[in-house]
C-alpha atoms as a PDB file:
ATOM      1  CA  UNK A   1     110.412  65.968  30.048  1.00  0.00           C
ATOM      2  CA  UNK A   2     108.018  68.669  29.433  1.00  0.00           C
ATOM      3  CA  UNK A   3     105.855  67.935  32.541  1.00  0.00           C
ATOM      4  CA  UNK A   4     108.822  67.624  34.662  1.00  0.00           C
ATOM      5  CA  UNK A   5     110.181  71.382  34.071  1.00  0.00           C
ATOM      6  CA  UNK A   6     106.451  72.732  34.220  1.00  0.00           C
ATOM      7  CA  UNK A   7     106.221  71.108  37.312  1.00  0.00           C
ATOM      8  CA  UNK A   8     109.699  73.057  38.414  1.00  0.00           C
ATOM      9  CA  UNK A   9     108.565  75.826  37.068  1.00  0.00           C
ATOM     10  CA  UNK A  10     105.717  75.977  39.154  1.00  0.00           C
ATOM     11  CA  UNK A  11     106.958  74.646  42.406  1.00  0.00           C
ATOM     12  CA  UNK A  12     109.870  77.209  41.923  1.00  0.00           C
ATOM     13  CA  UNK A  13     107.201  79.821  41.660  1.00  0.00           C
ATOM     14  CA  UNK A  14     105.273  79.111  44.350  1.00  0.00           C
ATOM     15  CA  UNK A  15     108.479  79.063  46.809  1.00  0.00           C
ATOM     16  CA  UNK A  16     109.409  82.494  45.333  1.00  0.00           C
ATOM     17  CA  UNK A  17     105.598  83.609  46.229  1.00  0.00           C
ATOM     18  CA  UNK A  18     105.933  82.083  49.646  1.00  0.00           C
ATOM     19  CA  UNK A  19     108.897  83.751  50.679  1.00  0.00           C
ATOM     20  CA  UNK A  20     107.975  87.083  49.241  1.00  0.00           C
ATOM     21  CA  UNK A  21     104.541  87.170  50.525  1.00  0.00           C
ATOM     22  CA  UNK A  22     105.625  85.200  53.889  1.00  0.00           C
ATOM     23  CA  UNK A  23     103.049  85.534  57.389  1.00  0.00           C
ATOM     24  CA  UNK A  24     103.060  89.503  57.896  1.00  0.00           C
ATOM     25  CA  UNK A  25     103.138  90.188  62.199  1.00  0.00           C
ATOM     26  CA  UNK A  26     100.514  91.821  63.258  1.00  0.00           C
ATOM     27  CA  UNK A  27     100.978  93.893  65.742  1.00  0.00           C
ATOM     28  CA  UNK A  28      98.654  93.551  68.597  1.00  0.00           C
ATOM     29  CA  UNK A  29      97.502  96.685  70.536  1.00  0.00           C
ATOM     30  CA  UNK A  30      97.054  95.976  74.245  1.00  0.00           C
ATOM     31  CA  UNK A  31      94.134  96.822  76.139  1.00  0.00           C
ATOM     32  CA  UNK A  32      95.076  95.668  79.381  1.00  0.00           C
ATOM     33  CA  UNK A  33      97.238  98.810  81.322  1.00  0.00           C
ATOM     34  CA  UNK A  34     100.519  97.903  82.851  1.00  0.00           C
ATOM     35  CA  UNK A  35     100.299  97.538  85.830  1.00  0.00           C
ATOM     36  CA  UNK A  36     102.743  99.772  88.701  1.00  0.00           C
ATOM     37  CA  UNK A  37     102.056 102.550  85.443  1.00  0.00           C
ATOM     38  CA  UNK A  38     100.287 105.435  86.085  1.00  0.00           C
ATOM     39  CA  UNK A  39      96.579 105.644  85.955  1.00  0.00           C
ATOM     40  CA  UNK A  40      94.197 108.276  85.874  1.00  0.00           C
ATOM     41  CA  UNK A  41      90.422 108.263  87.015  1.00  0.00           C
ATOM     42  CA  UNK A  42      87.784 110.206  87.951  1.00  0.00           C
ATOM     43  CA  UNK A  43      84.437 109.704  89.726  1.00  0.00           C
ATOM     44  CA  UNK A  44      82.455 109.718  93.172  1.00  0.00           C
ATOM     45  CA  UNK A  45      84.213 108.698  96.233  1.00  0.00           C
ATOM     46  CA  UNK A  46      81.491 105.966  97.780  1.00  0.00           C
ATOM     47  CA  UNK A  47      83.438 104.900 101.289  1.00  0.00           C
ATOM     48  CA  UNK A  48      86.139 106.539 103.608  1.00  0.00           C
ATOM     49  CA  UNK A  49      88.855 104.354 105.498  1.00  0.00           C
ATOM     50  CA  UNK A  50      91.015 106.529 107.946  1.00  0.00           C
ATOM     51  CA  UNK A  51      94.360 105.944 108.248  1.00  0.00           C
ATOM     52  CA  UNK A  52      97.375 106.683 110.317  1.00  0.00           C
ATOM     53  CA  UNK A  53      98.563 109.136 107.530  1.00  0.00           C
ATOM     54  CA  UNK A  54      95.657 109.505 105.445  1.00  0.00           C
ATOM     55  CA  UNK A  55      92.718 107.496 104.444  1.00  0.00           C
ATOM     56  CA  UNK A  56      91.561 104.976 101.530  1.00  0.00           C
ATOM     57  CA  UNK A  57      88.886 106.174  99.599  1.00  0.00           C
ATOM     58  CA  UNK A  58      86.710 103.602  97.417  1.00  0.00           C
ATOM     59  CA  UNK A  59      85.754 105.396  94.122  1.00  0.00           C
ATOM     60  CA  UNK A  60      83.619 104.318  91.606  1.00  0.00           C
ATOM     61  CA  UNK A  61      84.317 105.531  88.087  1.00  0.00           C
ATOM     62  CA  UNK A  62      82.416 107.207  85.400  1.00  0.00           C
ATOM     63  CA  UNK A  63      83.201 103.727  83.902  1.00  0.00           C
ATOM     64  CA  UNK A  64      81.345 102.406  86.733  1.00  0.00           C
ATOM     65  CA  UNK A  65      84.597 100.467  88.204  1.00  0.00           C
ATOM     66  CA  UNK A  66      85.340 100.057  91.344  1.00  0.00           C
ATOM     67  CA  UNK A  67      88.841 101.529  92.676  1.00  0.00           C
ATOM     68  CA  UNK A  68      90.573 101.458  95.923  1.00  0.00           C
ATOM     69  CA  UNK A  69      92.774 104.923  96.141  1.00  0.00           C
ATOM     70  CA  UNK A  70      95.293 105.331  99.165  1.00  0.00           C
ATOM     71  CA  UNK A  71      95.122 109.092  99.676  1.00  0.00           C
ATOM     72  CA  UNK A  72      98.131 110.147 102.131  1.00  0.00           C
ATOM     73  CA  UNK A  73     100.071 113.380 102.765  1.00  0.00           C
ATOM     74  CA  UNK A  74     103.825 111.502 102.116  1.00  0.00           C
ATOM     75  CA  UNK A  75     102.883 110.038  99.020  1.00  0.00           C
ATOM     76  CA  UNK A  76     100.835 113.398  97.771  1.00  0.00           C
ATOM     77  CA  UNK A  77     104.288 115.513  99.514  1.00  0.00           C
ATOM     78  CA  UNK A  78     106.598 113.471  97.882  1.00  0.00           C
ATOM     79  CA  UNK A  79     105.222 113.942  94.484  1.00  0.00           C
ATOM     80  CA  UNK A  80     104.630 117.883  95.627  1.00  0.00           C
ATOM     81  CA  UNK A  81     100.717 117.844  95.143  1.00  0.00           C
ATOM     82  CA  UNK A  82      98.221 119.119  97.897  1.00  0.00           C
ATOM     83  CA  UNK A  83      96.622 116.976 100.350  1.00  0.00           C
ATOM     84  CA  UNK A  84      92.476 117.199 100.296  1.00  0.00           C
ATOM     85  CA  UNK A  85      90.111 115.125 102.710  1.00  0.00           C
ATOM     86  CA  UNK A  86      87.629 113.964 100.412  1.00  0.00           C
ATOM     87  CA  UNK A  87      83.968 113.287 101.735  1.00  0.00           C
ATOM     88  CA  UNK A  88      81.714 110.434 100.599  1.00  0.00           C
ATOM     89  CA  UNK A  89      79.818 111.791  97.511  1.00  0.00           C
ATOM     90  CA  UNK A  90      82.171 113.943  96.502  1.00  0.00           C
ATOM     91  CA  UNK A  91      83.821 114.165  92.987  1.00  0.00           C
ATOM     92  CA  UNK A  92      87.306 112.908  92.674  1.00  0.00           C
ATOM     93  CA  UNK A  93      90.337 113.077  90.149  1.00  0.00           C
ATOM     94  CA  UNK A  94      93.052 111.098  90.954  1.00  0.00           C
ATOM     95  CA  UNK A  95      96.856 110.003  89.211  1.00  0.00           C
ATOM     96  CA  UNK A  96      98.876 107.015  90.706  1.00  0.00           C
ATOM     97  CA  UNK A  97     100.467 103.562  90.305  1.00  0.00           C
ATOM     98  CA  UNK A  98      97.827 101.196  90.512  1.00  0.00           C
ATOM     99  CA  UNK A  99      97.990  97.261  91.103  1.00  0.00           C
ATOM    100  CA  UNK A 100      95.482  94.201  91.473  1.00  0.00           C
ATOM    101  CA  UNK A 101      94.834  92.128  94.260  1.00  0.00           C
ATOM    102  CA  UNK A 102      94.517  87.992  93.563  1.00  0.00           C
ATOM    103  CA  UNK A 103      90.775  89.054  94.296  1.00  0.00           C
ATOM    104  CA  UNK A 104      90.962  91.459  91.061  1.00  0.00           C
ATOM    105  CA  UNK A 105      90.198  94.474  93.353  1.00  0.00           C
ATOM    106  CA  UNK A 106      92.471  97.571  91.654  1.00  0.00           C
ATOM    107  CA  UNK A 107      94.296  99.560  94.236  1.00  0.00           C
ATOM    108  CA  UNK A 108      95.651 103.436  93.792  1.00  0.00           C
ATOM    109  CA  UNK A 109      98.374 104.907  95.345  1.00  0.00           C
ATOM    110  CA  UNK A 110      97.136 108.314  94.602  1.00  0.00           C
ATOM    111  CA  UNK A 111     100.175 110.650  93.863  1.00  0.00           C
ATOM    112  CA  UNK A 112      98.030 113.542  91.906  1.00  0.00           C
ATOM    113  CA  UNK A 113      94.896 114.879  92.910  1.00  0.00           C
ATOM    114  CA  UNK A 114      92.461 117.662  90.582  1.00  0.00           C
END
């Protein structure tokens, strides 16, 4: 009888520990960036693609990534900041939504420039 309510005891211990101390959620911090959010970069424009309304100019980053950043007068109107032509070698600073490609390539529709 005596081993019987130590045994009780304990097991009734233990679920009182268990549900006290239950898993704790970690919370996660994400490193990816969402994409559509804006994104800000900087570094040296490397290639110039003219377009109807602007041009796409590939950047690569101080963090040595590649970006593709649509530079055109609507977007940069719309969002009342001043157009620039960029040339290649130049230093760039650029805000806008950003997406991927299925090829991983990141895309900017630039809607700030500095």
């Amino acid at each position: 009888m005596k081993n019987i309510t130590i045994i009780a005891l304990c097991l009734g211990i233990g679920i009182a520990f268990t549900a006290c101390c239950g898993s704790k959620k970690v919370k996660q911090t994400n490193t990816e960036l969402n994409e559509g959010a804006p994104l800000s970069i900087r570094g040296k424009v490397t290639e110039i693609e003219n377009g109807k309304d602007g041009y796409t100019a590939t950047v690569k980053s101080e963090a040595n990534k590649t970006y593709k950043v649509t530079i055109s007068r609507i977007n940069l109107e719309q969002s009342k900041s001043a157009y620039k032509k960029y040339a290649i070698g130049e230093q760039i600073s650029v805000t806008g939504e950003w997406w991927k490609d299925t090829e991983g390539n990141i895309y900017i529709k630039a809607t700030k420039l500095r």
